[in-house]
C-alpha atoms as a PDB file:
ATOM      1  CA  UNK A   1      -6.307  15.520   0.224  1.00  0.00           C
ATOM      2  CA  UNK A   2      -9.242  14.099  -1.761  1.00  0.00           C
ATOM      3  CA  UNK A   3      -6.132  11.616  -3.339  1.00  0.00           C
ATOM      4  CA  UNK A   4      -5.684  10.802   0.233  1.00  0.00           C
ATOM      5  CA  UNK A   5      -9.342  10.123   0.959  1.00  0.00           C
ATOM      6  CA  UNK A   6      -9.775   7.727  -2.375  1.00  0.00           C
ATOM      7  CA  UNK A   7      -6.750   5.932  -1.516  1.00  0.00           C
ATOM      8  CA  UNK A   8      -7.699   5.162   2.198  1.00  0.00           C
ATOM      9  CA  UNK A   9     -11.281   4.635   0.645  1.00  0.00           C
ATOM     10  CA  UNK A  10      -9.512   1.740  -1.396  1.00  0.00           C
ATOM     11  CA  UNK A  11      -8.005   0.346   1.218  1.00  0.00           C
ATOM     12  CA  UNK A  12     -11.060  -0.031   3.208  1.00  0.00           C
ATOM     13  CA  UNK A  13     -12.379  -2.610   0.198  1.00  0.00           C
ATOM     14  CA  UNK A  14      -9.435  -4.008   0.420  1.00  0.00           C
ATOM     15  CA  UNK A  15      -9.993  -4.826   4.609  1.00  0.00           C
ATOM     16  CA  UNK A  16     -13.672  -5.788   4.175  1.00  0.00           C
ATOM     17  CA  UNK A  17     -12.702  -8.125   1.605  1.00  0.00           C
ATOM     18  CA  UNK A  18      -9.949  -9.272   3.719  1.00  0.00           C
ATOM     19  CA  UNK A  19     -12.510 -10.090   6.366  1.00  0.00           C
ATOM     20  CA  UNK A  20     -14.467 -11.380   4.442  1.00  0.00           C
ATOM     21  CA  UNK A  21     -11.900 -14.061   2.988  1.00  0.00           C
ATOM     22  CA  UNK A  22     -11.151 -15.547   6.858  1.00  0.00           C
ATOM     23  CA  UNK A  23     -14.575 -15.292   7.683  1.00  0.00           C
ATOM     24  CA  UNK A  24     -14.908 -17.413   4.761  1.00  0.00           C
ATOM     25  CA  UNK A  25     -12.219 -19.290   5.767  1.00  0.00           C
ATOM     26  CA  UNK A  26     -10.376 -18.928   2.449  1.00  0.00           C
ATOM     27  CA  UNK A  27      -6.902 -20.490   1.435  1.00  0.00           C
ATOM     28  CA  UNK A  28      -3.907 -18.742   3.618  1.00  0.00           C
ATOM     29  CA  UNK A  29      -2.174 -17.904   1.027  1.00  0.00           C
ATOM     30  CA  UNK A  30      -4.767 -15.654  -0.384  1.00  0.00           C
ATOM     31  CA  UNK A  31      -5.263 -14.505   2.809  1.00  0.00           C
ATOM     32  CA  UNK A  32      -1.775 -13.663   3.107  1.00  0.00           C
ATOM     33  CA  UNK A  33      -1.203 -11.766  -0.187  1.00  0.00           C
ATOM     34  CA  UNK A  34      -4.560 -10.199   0.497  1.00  0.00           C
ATOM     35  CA  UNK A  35      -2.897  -8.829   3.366  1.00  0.00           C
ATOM     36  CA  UNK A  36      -0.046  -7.981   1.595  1.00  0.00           C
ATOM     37  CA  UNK A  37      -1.926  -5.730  -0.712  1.00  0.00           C
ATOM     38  CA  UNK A  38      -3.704  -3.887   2.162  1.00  0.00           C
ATOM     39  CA  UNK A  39      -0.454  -2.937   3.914  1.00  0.00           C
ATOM     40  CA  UNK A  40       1.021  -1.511   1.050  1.00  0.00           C
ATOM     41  CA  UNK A  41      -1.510   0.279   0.061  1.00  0.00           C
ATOM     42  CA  UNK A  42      -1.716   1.790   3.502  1.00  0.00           C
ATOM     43  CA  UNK A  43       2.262   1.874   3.368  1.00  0.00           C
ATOM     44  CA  UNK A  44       2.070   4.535   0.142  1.00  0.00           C
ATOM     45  CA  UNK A  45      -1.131   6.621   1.503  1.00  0.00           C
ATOM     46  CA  UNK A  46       1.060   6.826   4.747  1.00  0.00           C
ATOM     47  CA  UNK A  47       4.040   8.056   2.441  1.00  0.00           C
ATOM     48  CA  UNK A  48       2.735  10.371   0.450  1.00  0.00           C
ATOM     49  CA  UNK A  49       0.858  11.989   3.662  1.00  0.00           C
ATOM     50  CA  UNK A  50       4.271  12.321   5.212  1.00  0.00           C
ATOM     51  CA  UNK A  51       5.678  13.908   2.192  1.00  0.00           C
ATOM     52  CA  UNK A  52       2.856  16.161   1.993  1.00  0.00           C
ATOM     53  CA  UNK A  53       3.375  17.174   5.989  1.00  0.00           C
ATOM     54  CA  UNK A  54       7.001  17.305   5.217  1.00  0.00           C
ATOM     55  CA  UNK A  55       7.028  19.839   2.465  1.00  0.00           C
ATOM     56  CA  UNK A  56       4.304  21.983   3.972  1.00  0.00           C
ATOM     57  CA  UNK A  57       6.500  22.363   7.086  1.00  0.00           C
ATOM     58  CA  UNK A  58       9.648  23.249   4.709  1.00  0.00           C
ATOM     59  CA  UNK A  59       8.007  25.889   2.857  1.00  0.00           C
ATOM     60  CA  UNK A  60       6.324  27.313   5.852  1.00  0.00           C
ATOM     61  CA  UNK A  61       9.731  26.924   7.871  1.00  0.00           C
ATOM     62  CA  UNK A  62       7.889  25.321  10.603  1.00  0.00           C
ATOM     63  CA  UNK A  63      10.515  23.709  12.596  1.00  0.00           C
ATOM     64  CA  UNK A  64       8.190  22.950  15.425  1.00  0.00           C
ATOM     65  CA  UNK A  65       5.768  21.076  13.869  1.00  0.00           C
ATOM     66  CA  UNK A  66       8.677  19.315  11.249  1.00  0.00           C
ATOM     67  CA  UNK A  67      10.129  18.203  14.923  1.00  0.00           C
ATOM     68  CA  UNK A  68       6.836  16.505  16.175  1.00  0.00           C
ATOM     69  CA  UNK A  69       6.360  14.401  12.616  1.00  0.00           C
ATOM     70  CA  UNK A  70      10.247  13.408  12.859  1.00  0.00           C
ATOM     71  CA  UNK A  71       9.440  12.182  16.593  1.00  0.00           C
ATOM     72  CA  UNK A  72       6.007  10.449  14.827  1.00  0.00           C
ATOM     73  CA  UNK A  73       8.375   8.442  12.334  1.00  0.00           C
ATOM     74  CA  UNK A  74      10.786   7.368  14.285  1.00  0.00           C
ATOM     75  CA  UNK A  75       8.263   6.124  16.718  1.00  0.00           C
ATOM     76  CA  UNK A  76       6.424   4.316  14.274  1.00  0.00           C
ATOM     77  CA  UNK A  77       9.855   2.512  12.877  1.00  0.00           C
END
């Protein structure tokens, strides 16, 4: 999990200097790409989370708690 915590750490830099940049009232288009970058950032910590859940619940044959993340990501899509 420590991967997980540096990556979300990352992506809180990336937010503050997103607010930053329309507090600053930068260029849209940097804006925009800036928030580009943020959400997939996010997009992969979010992925390789789920994996992580996934495969836990495989190995474990947990298919309570697989059912609840399925339910998760489909509500989420």
């Amino acid at each position: 999990m420590d991967d997980v915590v540096t990556r979300l750490k990352k992506v809180c830099g990336q937010i503050q200097g997103l607010i930053r940049m329309v507090e600053q009232e930068e260029h849209c288009e940097k804006v925009i790409v800036q928030f580009q970058a943020a959400k997939a950032a996010l997009d992969s910590t979010y992925s390789m989370v789920l994996n992580g859940s996934l495969k836990e619940c495989m190995s474990r044959h947990d298919a309570e708690n697989m059912e609840r993340i399925l339910k998760l990501i489909s509500k989420h899509q």
